[in-house]
C-alpha atoms as a PDB file:
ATOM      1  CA  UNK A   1      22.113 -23.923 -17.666  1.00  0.00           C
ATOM      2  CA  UNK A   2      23.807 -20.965 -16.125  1.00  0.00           C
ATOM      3  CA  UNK A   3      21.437 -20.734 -13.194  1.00  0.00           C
ATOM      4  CA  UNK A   4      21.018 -25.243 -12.649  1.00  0.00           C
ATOM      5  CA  UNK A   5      24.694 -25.124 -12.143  1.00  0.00           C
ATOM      6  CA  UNK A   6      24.664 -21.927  -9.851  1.00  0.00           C
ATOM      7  CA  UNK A   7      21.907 -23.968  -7.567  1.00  0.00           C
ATOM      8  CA  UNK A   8      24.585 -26.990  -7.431  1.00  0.00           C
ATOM      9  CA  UNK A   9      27.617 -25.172  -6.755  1.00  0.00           C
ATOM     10  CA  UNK A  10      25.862 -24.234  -3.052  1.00  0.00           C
ATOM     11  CA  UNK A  11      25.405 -28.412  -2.772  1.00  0.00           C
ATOM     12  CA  UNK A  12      29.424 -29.923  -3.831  1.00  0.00           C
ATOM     13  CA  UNK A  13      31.878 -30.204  -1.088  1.00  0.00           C
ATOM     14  CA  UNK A  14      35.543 -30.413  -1.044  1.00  0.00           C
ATOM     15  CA  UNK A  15      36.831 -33.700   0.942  1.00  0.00           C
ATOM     16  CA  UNK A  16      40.340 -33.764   2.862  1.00  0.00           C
ATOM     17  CA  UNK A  17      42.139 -34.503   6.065  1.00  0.00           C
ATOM     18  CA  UNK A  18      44.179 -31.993   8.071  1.00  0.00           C
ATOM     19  CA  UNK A  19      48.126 -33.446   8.706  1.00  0.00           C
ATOM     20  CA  UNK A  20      48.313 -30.767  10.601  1.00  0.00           C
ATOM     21  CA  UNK A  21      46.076 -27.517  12.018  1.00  0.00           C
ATOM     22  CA  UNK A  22      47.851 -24.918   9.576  1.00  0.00           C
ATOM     23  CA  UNK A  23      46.923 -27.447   6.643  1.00  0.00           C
ATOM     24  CA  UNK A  24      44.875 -29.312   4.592  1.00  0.00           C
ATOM     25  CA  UNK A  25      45.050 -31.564   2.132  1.00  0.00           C
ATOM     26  CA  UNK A  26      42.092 -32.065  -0.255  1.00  0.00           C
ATOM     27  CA  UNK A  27      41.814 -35.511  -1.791  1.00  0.00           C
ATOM     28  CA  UNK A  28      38.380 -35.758  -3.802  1.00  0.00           C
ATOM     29  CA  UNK A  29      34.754 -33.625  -3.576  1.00  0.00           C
ATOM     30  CA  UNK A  30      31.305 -34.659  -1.978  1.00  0.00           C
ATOM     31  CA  UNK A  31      27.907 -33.518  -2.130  1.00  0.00           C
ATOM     32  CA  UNK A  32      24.865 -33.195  -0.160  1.00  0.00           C
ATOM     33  CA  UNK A  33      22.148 -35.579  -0.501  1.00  0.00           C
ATOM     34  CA  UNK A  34      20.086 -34.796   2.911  1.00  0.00           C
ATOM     35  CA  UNK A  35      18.309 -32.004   4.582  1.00  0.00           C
ATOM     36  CA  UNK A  36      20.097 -32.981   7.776  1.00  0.00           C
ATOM     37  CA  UNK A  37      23.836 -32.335   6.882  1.00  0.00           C
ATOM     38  CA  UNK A  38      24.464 -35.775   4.918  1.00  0.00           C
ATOM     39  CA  UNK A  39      27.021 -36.214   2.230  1.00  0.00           C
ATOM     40  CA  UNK A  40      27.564 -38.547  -0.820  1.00  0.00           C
ATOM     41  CA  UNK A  41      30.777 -39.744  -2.085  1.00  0.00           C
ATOM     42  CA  UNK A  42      33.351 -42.113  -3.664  1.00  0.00           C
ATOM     43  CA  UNK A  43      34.629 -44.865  -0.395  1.00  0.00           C
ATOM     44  CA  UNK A  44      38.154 -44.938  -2.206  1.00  0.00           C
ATOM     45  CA  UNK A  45      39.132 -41.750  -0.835  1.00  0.00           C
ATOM     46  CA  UNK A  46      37.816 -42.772   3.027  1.00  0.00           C
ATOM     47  CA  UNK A  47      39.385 -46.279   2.457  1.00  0.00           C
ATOM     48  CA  UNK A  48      43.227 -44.971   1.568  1.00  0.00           C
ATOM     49  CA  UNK A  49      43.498 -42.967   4.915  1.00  0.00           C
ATOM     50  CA  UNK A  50      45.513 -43.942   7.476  1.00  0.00           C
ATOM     51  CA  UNK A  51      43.645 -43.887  10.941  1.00  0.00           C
ATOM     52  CA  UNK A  52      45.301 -40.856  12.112  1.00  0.00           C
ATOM     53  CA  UNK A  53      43.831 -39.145   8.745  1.00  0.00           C
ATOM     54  CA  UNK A  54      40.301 -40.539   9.411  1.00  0.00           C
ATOM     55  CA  UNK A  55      40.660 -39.010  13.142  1.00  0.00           C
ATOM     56  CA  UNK A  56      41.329 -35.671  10.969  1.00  0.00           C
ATOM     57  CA  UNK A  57      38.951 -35.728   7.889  1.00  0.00           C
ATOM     58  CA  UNK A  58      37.367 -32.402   7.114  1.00  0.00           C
ATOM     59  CA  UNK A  59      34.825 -31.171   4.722  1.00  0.00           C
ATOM     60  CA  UNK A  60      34.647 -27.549   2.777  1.00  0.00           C
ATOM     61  CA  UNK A  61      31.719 -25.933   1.958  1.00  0.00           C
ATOM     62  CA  UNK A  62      30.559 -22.831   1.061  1.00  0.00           C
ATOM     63  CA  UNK A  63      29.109 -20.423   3.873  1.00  0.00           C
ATOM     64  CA  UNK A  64      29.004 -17.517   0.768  1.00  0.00           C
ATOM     65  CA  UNK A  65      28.097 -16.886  -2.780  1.00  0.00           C
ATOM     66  CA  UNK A  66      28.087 -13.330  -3.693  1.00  0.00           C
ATOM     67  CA  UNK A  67      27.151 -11.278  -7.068  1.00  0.00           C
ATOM     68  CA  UNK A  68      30.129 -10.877  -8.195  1.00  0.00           C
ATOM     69  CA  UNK A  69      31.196 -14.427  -8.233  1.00  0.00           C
ATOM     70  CA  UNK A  70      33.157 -14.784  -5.095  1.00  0.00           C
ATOM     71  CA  UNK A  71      32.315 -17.232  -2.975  1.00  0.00           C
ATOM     72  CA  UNK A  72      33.865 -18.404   0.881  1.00  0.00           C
ATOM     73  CA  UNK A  73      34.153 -21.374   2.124  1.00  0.00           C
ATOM     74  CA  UNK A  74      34.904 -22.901   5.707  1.00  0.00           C
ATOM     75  CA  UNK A  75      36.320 -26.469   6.813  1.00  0.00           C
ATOM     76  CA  UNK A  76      34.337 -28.472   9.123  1.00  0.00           C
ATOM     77  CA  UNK A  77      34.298 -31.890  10.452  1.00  0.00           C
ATOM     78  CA  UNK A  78      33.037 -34.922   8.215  1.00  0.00           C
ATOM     79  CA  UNK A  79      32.224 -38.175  10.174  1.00  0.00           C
ATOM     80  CA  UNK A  80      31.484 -41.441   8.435  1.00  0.00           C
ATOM     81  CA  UNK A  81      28.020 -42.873   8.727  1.00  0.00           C
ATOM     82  CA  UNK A  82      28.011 -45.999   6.051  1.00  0.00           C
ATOM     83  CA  UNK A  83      30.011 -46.958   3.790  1.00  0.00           C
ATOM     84  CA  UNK A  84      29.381 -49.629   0.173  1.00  0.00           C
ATOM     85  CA  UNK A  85      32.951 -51.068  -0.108  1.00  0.00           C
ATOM     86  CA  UNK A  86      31.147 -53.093  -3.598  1.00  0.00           C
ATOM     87  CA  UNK A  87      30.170 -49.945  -5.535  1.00  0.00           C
ATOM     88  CA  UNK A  88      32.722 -47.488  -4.410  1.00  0.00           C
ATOM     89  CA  UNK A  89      29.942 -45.202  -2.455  1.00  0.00           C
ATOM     90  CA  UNK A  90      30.219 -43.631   0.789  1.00  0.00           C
ATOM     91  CA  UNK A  91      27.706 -41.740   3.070  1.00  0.00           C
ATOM     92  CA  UNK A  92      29.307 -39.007   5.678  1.00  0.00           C
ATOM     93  CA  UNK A  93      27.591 -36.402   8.291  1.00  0.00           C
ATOM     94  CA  UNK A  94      29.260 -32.762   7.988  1.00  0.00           C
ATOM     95  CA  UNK A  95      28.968 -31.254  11.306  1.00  0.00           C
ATOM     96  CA  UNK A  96      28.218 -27.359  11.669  1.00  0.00           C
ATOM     97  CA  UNK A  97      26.646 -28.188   8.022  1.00  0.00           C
ATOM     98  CA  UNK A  98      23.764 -25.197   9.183  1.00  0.00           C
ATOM     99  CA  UNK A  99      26.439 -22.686   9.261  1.00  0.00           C
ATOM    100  CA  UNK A 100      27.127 -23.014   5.289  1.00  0.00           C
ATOM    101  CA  UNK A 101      24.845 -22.522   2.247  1.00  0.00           C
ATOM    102  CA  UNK A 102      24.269 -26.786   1.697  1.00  0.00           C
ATOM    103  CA  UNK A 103      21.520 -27.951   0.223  1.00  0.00           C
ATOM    104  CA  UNK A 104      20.278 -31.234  -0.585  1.00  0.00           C
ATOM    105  CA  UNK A 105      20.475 -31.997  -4.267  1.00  0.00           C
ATOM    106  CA  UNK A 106      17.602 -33.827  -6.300  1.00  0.00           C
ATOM    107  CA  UNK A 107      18.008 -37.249  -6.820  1.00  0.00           C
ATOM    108  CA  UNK A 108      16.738 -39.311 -10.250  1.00  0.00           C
ATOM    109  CA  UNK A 109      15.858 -42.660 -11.070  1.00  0.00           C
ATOM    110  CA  UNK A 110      19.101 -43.766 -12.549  1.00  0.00           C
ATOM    111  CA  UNK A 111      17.381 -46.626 -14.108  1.00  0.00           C
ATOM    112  CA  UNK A 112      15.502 -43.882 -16.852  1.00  0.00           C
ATOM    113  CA  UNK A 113      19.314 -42.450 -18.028  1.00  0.00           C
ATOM    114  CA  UNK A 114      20.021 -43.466 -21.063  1.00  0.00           C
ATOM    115  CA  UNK A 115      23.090 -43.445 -23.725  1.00  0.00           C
ATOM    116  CA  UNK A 116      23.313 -40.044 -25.281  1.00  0.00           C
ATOM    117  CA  UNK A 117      22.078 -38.131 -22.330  1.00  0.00           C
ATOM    118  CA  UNK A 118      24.121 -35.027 -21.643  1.00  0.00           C
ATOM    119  CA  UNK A 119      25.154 -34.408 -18.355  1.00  0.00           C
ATOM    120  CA  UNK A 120      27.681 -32.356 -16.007  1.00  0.00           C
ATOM    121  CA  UNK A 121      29.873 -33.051 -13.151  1.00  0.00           C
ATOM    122  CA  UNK A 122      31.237 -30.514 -10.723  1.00  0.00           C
ATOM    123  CA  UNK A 123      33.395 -30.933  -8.032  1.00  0.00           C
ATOM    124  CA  UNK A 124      37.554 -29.746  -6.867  1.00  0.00           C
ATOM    125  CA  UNK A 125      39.900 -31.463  -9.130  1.00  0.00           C
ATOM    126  CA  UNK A 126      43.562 -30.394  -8.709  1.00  0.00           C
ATOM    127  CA  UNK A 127      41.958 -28.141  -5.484  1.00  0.00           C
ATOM    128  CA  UNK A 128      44.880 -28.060  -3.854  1.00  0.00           C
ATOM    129  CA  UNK A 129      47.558 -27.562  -6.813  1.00  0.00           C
ATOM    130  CA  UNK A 130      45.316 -24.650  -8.205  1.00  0.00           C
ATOM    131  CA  UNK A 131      45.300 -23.444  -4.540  1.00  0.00           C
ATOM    132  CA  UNK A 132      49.395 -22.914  -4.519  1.00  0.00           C
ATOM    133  CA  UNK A 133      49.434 -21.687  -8.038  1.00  0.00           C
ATOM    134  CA  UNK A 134      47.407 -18.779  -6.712  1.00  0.00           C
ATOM    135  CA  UNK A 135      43.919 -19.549  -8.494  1.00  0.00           C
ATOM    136  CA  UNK A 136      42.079 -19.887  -5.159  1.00  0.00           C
ATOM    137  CA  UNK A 137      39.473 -22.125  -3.862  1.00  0.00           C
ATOM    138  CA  UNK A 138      37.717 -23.508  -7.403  1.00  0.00           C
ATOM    139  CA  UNK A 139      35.166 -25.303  -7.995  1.00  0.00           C
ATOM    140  CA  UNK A 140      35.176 -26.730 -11.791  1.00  0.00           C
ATOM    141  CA  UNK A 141      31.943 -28.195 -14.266  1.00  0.00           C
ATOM    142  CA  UNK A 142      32.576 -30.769 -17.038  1.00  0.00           C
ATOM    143  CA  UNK A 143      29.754 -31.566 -19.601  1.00  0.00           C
ATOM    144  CA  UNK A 144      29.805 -34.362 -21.730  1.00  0.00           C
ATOM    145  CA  UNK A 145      27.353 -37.227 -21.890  1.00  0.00           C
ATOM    146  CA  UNK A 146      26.513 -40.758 -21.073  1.00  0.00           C
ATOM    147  CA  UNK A 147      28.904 -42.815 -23.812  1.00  0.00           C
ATOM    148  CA  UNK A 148      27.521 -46.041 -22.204  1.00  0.00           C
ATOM    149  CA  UNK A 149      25.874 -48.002 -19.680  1.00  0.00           C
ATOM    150  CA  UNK A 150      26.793 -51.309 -17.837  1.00  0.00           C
ATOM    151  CA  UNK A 151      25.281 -53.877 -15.677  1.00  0.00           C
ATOM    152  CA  UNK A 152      26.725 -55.776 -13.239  1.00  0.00           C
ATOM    153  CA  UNK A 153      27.828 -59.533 -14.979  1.00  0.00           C
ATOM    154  CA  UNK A 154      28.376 -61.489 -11.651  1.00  0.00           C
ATOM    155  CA  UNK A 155      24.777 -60.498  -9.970  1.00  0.00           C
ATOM    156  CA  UNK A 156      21.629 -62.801 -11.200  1.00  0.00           C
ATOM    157  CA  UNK A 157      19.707 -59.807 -11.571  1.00  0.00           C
ATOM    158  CA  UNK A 158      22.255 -57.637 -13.735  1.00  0.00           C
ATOM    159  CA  UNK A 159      21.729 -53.788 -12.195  1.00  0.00           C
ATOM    160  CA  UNK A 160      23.034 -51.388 -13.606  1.00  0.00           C
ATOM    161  CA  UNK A 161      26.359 -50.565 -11.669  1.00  0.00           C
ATOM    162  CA  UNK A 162      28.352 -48.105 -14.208  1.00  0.00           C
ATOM    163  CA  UNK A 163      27.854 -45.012 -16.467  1.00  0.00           C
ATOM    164  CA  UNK A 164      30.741 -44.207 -18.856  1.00  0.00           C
ATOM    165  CA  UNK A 165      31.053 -40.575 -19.767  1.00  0.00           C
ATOM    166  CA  UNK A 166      32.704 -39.316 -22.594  1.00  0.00           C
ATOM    167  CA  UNK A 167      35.341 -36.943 -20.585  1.00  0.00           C
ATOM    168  CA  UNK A 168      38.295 -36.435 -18.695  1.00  0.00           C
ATOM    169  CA  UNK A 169      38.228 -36.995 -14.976  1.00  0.00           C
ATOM    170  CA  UNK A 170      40.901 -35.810 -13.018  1.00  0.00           C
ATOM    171  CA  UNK A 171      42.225 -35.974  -9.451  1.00  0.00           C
ATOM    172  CA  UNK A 172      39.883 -34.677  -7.194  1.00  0.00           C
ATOM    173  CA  UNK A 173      36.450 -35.314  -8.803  1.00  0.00           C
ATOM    174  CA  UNK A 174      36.158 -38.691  -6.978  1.00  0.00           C
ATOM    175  CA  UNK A 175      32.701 -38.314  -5.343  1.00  0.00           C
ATOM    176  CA  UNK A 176      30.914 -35.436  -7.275  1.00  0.00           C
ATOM    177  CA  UNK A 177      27.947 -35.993  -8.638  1.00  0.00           C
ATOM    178  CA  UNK A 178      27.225 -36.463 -12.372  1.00  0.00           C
ATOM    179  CA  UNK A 179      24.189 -34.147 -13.700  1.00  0.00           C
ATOM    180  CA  UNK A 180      21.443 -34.746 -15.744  1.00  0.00           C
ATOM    181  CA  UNK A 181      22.028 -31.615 -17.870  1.00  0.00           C
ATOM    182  CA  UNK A 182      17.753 -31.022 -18.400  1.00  0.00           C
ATOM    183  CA  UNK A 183      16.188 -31.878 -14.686  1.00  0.00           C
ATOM    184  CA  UNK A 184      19.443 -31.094 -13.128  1.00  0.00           C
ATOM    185  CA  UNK A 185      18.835 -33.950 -10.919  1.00  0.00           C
ATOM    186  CA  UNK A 186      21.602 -36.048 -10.166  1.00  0.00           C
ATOM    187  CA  UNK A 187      22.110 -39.482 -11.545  1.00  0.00           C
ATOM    188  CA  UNK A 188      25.670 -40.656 -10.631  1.00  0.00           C
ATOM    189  CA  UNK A 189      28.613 -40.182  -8.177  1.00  0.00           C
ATOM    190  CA  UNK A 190      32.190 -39.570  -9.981  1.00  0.00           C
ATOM    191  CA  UNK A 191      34.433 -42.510  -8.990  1.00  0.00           C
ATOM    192  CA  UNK A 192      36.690 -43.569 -11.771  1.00  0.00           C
ATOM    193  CA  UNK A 193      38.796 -42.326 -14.432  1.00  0.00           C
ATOM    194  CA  UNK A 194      40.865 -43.899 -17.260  1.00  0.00           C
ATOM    195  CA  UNK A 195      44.499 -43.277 -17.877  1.00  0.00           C
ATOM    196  CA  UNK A 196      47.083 -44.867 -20.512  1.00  0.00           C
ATOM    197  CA  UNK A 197      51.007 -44.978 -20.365  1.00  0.00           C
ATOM    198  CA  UNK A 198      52.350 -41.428 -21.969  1.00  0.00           C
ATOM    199  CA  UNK A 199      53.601 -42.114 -25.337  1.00  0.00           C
ATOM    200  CA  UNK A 200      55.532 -38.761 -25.351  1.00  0.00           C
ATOM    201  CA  UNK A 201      57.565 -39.568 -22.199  1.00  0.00           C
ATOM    202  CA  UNK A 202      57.691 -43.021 -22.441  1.00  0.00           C
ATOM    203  CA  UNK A 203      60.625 -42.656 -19.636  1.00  0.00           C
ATOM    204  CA  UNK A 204      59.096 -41.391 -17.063  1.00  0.00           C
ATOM    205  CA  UNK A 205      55.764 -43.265 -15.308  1.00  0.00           C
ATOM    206  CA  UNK A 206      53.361 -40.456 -16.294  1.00  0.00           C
ATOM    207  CA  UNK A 207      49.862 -41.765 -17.178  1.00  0.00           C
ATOM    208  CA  UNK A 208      47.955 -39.338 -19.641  1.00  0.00           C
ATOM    209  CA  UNK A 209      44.508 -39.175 -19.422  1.00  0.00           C
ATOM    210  CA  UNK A 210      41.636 -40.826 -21.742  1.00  0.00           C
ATOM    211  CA  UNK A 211      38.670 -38.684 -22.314  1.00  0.00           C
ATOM    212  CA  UNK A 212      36.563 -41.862 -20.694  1.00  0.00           C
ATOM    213  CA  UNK A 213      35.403 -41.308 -17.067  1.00  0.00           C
ATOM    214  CA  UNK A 214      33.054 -43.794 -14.854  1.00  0.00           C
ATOM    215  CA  UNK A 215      30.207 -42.943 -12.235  1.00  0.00           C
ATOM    216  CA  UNK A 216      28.081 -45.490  -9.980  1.00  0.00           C
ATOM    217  CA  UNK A 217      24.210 -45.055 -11.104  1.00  0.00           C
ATOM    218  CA  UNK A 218      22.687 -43.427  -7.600  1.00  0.00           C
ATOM    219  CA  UNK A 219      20.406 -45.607  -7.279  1.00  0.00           C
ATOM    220  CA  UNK A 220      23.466 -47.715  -5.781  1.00  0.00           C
ATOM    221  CA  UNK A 221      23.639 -44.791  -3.334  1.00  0.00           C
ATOM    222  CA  UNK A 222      19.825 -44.488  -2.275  1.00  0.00           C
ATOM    223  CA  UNK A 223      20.162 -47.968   0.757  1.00  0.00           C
ATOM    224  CA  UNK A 224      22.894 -45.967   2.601  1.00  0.00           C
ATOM    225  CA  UNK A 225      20.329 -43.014   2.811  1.00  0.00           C
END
């Protein structure tokens, strides 16, 4: 497992805009799913940008991996090529993508996942908060498995359109991809995650998280390529 999620790590971008030159802010994660610089994501986090963000959206990835576990990254420019408003899946272009270590990830046949598959996602969440608290650029893996599967109840044909993972999800991992833990081979894109009213500060509007997450089935994601 140790060296599948090594491989990946070179493949997951982080996903932000630039306010302003001296900083960025990093709103979800991305990965590559094409020799030729491509990148799949979540279209949420495109979608809530203001235009003057869009004009300013960046993408980090990582130009570095050394022995000793450090690893560099650089920013570049991410464009948007197509975007799937209905199933929450967008496709960018990272410019300058030759300069970094990205490679193209394997894609599966979501349709043979089944319930009780394990699985991993790995992408930035809380990038920017860990950033400030000192911990650096980090890149962070969740394993769980696929809890259940659902089709879609308003098209004729009922595809599958959702994978629920049994996990926690949080800020940030909109767009990474979701694992098959045996072929490595990816088999979903990170888009949702479930949160309840806190019972312990019923006061203030704090939602805690449910260990229940959602991902689109890729094969959602395989017209935009």
């Amino acid at each position: 497992m140790k060296e599948k999620i090594k491989k990946m790590r070179t493949s997951i971008i982080a996903i932000g805009f630039k306010p302003n030159p001296n900083q960025i802010t990093i709103i979800g994660s991305g990965f590559c799913a094409g020799k030729d610089g491509k990148i799949l994501s979540a279209a949420h986090l495109y979608n809530r940008l203001t235009p003057e963000q869009k004009e300013n959206f960046f993408g980090m990835a990582m130009t570095k991996q050394e022995e000793n576990d450090l690893e560099h990254y650089t920013w570049l420019p991410l464009k948007l090529v197509k975007i799937n408003d209905k199933n929450d899946i967008s496709l960018f272009q990272l410019e300058g993508y030759d300069k970094t270590l990205l490679k193209p990830v394997e894609l599966d046949d979501s349709e043979r996942s089944e319930i009780g598959d394990e699985a991993y996602f790995i992408g930035f969440p809380y990038a920017a908060q860990l950033m400030n608290d000192g911990f650096g650029i980090t890149l962070i893996v969740n394993k769980t498995i696929i809890s259940n599967i659902k089709r879609d109840g308003v098209d004729p044909n009922h595809p599958r359109n959702w994978f629920i993972v049994d996990a926690i999800s949080n800020p940030g991992n909109s767009g990474c991809p979701l694992v098959n833990l045996e072929t490595n081979k990816v088999v979903g894109i990170m888009t949702i995650s479930f949160r309840t009213k806190s019972k312990t500060q019923s006061n203030l509007d704090i939602r805690e998280p449910m260990h229940i997450a959602g991902a689109r089935p890729i094969n959602l994601a395989k017209n935009l390529l």
